[in-house]
N, C-alpha and C. Protein backbone atom coordinates (compact mmCIF):
# COMPACT_ATOMS: atom_id res chain seq x y z
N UNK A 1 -8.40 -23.96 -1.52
CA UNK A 1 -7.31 -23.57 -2.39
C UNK A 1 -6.55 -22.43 -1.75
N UNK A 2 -5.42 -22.67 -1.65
CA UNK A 2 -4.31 -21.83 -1.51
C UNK A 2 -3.22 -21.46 -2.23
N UNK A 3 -2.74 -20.12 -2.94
CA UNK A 3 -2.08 -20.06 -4.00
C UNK A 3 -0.93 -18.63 -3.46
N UNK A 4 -0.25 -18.49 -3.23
CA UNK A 4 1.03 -17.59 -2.87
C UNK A 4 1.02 -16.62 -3.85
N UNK A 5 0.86 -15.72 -3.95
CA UNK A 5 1.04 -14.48 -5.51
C UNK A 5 2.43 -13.91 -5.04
N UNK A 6 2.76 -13.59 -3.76
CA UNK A 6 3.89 -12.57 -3.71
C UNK A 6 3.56 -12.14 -2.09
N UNK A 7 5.10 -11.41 -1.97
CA UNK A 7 5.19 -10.93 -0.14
C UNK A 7 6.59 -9.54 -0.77
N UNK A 8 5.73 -8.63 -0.13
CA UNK A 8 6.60 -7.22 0.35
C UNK A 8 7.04 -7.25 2.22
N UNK A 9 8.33 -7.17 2.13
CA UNK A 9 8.81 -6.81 3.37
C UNK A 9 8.41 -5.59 3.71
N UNK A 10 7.76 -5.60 4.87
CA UNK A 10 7.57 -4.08 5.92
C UNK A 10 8.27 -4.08 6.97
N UNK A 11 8.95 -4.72 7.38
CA UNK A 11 9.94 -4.78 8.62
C UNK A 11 10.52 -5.55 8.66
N UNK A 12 11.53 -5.82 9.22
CA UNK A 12 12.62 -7.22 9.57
C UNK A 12 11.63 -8.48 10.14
N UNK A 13 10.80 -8.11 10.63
CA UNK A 13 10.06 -9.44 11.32
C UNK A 13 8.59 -9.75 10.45
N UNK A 14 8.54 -8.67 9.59
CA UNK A 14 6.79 -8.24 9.29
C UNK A 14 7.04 -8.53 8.00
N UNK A 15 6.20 -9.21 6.94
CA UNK A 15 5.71 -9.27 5.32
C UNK A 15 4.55 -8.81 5.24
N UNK A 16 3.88 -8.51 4.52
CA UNK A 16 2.87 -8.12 3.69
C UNK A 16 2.82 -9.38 3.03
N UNK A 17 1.69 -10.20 2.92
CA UNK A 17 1.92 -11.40 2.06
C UNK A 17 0.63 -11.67 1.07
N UNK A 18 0.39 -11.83 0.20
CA UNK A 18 -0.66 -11.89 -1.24
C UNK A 18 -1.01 -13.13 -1.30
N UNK A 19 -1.85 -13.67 -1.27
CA UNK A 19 -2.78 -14.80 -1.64
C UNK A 19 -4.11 -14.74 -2.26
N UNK A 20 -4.10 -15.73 -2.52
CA UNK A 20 -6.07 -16.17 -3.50
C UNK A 20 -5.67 -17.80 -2.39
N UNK A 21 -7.14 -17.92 -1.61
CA UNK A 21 -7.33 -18.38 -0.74
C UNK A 21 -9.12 -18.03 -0.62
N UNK A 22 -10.04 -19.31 0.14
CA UNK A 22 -11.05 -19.89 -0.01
C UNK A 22 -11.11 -19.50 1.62
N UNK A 23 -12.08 -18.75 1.80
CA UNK A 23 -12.54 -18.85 3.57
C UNK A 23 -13.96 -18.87 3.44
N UNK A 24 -14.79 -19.97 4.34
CA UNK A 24 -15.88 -19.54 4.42
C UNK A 24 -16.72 -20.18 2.93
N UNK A 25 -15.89 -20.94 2.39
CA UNK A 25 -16.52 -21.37 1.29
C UNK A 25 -16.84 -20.38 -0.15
N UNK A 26 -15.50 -18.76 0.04
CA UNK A 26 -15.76 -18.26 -0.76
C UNK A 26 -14.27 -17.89 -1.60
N UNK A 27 -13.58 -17.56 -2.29
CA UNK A 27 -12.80 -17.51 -2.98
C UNK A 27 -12.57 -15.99 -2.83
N UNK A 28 -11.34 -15.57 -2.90
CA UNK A 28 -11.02 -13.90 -2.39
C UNK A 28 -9.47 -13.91 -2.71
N UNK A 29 -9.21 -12.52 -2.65
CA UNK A 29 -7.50 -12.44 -2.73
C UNK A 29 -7.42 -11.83 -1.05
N UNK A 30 -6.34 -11.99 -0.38
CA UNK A 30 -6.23 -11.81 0.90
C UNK A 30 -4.91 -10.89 0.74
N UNK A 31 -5.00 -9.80 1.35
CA UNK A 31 -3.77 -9.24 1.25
C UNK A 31 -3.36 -9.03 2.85
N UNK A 32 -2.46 -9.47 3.74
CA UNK A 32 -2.36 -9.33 5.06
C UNK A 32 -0.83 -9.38 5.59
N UNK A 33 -0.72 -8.75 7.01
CA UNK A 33 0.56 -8.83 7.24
C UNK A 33 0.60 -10.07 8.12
N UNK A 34 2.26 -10.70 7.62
CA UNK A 34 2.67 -12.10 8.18
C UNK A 34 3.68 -11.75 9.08
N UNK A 35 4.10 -12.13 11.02
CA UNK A 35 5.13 -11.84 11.76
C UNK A 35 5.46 -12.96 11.53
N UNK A 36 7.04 -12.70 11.84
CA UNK A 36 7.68 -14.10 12.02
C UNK A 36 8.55 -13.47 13.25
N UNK A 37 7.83 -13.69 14.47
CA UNK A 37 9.14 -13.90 15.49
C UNK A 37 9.27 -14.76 16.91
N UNK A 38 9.94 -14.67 17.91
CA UNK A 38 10.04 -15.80 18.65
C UNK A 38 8.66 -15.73 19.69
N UNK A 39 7.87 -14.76 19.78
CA UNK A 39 6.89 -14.90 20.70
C UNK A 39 5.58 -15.72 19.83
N UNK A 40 5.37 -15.20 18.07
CA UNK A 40 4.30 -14.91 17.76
C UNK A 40 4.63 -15.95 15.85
N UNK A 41 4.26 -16.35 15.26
CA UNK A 41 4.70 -16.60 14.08
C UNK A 41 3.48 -16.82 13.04
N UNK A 42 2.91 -16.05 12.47
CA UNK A 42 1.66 -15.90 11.72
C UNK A 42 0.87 -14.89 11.21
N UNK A 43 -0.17 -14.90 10.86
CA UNK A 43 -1.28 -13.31 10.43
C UNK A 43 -1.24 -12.76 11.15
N UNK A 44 -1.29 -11.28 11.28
CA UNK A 44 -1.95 -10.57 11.98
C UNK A 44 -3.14 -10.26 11.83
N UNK A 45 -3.68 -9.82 12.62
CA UNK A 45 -6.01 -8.88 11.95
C UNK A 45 -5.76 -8.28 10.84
N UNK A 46 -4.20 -7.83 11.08
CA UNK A 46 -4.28 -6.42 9.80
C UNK A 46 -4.16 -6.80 8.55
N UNK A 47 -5.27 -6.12 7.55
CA UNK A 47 -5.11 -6.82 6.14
C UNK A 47 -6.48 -6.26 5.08
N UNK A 48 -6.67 -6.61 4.07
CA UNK A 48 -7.81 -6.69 3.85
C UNK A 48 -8.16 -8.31 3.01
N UNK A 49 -9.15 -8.54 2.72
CA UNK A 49 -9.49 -9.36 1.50
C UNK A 49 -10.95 -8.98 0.94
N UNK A 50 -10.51 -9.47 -0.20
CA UNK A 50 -11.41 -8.77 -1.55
C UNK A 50 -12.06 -9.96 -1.95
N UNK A 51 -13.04 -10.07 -1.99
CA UNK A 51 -13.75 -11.54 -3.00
C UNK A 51 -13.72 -11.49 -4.24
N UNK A 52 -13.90 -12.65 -4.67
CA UNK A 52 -13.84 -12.88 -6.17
C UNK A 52 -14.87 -12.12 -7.01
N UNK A 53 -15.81 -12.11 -6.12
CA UNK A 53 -17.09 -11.81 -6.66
C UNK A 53 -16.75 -9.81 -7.38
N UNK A 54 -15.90 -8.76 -6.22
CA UNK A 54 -15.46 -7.99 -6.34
C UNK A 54 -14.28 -7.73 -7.04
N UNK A 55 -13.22 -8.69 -7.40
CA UNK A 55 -12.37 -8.69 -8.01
C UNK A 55 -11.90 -7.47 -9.20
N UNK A 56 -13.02 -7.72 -10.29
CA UNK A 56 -13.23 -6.92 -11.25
C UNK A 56 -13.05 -5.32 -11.26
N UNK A 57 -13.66 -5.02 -10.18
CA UNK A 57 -13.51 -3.22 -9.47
C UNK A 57 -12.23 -3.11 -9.21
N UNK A 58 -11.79 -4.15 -7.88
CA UNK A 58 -10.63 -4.16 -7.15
C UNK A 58 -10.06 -4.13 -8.46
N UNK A 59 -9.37 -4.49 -9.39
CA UNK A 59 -8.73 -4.89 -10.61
C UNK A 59 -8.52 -3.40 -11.60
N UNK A 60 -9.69 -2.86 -11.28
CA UNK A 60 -10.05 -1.20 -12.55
C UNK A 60 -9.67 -0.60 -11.83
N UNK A 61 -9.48 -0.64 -10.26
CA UNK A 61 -9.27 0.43 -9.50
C UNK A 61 -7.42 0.68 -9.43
N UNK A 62 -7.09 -0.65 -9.04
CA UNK A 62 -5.59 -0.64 -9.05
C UNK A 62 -5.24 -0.28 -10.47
N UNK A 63 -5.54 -0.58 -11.51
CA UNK A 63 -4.94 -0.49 -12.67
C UNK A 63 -5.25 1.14 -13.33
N UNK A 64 -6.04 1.82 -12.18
CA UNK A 64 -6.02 2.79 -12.74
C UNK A 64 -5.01 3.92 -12.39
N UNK A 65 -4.15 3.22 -11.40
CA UNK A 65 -2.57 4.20 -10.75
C UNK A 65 -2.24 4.31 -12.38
N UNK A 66 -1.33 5.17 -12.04
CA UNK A 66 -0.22 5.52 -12.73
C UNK A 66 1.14 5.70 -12.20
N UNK A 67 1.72 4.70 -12.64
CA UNK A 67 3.37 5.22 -12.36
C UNK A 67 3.32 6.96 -11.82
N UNK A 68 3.20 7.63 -12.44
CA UNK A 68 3.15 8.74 -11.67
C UNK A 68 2.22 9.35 -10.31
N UNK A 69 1.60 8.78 -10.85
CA UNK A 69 0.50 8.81 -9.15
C UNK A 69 1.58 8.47 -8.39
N UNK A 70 2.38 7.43 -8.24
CA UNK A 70 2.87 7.06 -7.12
C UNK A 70 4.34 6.74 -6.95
N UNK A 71 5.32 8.66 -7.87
CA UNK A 71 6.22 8.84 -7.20
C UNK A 71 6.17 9.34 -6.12
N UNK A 72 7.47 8.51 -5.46
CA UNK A 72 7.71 9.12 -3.78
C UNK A 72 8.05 10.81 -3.97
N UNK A 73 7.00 11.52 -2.91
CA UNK A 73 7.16 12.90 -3.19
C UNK A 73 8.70 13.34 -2.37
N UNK A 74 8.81 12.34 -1.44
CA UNK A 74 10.31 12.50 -0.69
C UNK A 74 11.69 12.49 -1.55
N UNK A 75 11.74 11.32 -2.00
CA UNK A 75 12.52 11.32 -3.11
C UNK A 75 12.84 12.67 -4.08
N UNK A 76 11.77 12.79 -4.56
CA UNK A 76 11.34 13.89 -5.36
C UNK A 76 11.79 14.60 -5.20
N UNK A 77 11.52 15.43 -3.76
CA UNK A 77 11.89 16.75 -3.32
C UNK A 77 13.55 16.77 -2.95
N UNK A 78 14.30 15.82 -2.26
CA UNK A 78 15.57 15.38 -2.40
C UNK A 78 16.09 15.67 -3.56
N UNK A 79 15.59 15.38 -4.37
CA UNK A 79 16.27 15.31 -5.79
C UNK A 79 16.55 17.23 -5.78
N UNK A 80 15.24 17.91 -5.39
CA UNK A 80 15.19 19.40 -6.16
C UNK A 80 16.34 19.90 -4.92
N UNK A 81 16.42 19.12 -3.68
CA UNK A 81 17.61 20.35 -2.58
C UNK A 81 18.62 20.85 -3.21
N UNK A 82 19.12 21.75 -2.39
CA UNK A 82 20.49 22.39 -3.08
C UNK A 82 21.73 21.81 -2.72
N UNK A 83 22.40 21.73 -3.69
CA UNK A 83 24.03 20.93 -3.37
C UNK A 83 24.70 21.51 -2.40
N UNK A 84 25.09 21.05 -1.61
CA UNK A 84 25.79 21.48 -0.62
C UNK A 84 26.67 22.61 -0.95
N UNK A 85 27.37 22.50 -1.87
CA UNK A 85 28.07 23.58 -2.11
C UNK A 85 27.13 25.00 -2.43
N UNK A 86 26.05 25.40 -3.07
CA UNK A 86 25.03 26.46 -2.88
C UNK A 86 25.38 26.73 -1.85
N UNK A 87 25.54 28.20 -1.98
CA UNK A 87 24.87 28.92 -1.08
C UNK A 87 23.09 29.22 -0.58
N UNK A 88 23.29 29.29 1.20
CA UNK A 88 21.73 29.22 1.15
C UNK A 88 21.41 30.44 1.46
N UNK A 89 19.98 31.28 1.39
CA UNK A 89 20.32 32.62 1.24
C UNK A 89 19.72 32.70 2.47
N UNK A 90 20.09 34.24 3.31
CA UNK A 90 20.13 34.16 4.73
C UNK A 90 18.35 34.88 4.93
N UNK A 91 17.79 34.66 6.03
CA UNK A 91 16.55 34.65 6.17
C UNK A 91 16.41 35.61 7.92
């Protein structure tokens, strides 16, 4: 069984791609990066997968983010700079 959940772009050539997929005769979610380019077109090593059997943890663990856990602190701090027009004070 092979089932597609979803793909995040990490680069122009690179996805991140989500599956529930059977290796080995065992059932797992596979989370791994996919290239697509003219030398190479497939998985890379890099990735993890989680078994079914683990699921449940994997599942309490993610769900235990919070939207706030994981504002971008970059963003963030952008937001607090001073407007250009401020003056900056001399040092």
């Amino acid at each position: 069984m092979e089932k597609e959940i979803g793909k995040i772009q990490k680069r122009d050539d690179t996805d991140i791609l989500i599956r529930i997929d059977d290796f080995a005769d065992k059932r797992g979610l596979t989370i791994r990066e996919f290239v697509t380019s003219d030398r190479y077109t497939g998985f890379t090593k890099a990735g993890v997968r989680i078994l079914a059997k683990d699921w449940p943890k994997f599942k309490e663990m993610i769900n235990s983010i919070s939207d706030a856990d994981m504002k971008d602190v970059a963003v963030e701090e952008q937001k607090t700079l001073p407007e250009e027009s401020e003056e900056m004070p001399d040092y």
